[in-house]
Protein backbone atom coordinates (compact mmCIF):
# COMPACT_ATOMS: atom_id res chain seq x y z
CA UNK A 1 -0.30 8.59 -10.30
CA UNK A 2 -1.55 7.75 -6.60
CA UNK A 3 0.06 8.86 -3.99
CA UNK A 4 -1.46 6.43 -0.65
CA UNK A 5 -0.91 8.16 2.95
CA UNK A 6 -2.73 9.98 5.40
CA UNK A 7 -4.07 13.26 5.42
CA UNK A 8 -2.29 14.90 7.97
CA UNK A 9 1.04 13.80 7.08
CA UNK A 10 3.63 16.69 5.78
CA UNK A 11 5.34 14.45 3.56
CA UNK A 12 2.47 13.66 1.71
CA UNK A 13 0.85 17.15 1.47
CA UNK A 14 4.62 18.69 0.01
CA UNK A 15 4.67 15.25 -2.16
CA UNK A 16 1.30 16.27 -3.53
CA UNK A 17 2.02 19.91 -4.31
CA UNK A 18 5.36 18.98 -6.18
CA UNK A 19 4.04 16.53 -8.34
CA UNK A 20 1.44 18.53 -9.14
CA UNK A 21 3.80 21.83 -10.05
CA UNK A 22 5.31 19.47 -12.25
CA UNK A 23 2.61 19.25 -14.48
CA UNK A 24 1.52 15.28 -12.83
CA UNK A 25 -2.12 13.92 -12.45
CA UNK A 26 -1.98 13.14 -9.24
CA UNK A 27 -5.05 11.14 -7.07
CA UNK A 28 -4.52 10.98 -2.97
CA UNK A 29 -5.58 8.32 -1.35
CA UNK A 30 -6.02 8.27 2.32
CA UNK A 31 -5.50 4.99 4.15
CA UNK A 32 -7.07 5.92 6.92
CA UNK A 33 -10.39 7.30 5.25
CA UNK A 34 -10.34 4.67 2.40
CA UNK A 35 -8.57 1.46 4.22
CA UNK A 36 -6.29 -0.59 1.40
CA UNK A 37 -7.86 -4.25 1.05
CA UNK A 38 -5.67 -7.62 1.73
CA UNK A 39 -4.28 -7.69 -1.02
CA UNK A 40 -3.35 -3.77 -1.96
CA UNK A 41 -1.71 -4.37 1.60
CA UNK A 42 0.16 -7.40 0.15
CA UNK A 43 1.24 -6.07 -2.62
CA UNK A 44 2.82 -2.90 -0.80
CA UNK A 45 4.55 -4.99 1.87
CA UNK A 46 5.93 -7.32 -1.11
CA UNK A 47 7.50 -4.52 -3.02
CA UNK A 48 8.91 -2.82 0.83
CA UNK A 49 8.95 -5.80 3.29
CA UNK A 50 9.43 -4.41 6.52
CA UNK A 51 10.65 -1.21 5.36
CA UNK A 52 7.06 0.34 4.73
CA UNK A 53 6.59 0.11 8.65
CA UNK A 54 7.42 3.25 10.56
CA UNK A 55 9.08 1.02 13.93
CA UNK A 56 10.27 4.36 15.28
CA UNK A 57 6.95 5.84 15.45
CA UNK A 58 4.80 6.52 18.62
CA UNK A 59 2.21 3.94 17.28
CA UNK A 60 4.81 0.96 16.41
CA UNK A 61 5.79 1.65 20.50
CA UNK A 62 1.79 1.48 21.68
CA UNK A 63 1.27 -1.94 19.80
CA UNK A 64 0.56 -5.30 21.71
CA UNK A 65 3.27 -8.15 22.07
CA UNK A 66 1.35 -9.84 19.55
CA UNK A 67 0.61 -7.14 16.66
CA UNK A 68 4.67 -6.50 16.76
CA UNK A 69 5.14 -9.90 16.08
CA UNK A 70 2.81 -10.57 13.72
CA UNK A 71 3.01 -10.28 9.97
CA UNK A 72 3.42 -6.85 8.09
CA UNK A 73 0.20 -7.11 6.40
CA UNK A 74 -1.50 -7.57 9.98
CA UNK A 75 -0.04 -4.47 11.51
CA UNK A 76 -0.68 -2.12 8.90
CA UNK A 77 -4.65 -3.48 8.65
CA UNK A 78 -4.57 -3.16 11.96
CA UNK A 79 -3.16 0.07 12.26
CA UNK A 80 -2.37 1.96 9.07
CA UNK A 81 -0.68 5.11 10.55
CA UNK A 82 2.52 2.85 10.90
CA UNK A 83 2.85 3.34 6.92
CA UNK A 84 5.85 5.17 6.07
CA UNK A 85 4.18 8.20 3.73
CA UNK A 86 3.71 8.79 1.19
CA UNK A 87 3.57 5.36 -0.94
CA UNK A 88 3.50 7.02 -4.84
CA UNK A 89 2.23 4.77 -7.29
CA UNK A 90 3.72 5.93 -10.82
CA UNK A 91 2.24 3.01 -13.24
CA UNK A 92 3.62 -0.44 -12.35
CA UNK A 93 6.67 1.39 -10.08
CA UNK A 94 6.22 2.20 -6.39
CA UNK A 95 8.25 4.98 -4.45
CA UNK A 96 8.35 5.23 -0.85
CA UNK A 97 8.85 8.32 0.68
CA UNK A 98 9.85 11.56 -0.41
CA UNK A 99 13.02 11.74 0.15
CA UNK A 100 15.88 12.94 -3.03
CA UNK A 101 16.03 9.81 -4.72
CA UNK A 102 12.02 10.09 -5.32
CA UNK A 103 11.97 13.61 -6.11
CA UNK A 104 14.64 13.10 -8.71
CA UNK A 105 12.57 10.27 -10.04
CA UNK A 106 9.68 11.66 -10.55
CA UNK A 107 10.33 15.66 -11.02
């Protein structure tokens, strides 16, 4: 199991210590530290679309005219603190955040 997102992010961090209470292997990967290639990006934003952008986020509100309008793929290369954390990988099945509905699924 991977779990991608950024170090400092609470989300990730009580993602993390769940899983791994549960008994999970878990890896962290951190976006910012270890950027995701073209096509990890690509595959993310195919299984989320727009929904693995954080738009209400201070950093969606500093980009350029241009970045916001640009593709998904571009923004988050660009800047990959606008990924909603944590993105779990759990075999072939993604989860995005860790709300109830992934906790249930994977605890």
């Amino acid at each position: 199991m991977i779990v991608y997102g950024i170090n400092t992010c609470t989300d990730s961090q009580k993602a993390i210590k769940a899983l791994e209470a549960a008994g999970k292997e878990v890896s962290f990967r951190d976006i910012r530290a270890t950027p995701l290639s073209e096509a990890e990006w690509a595959e993310l934003v195919g299984e989320f679309g727009d929904r693995l952008l954080d738009k209400k986020s201070t950093e969606w509100r500093g980009l350029s005219d241009w970045l916001k309008h640009s593709e998904a793929e571009d923004q988050l290369a660009a800047k990959p603190k606008l990924m909603i954390s944590p993105v779990i990988r759990d075999g072939e099945t993604y989860y995005l955040g860790w709300d109830q509905a992934v906790q249930d699924a994977l605890l």
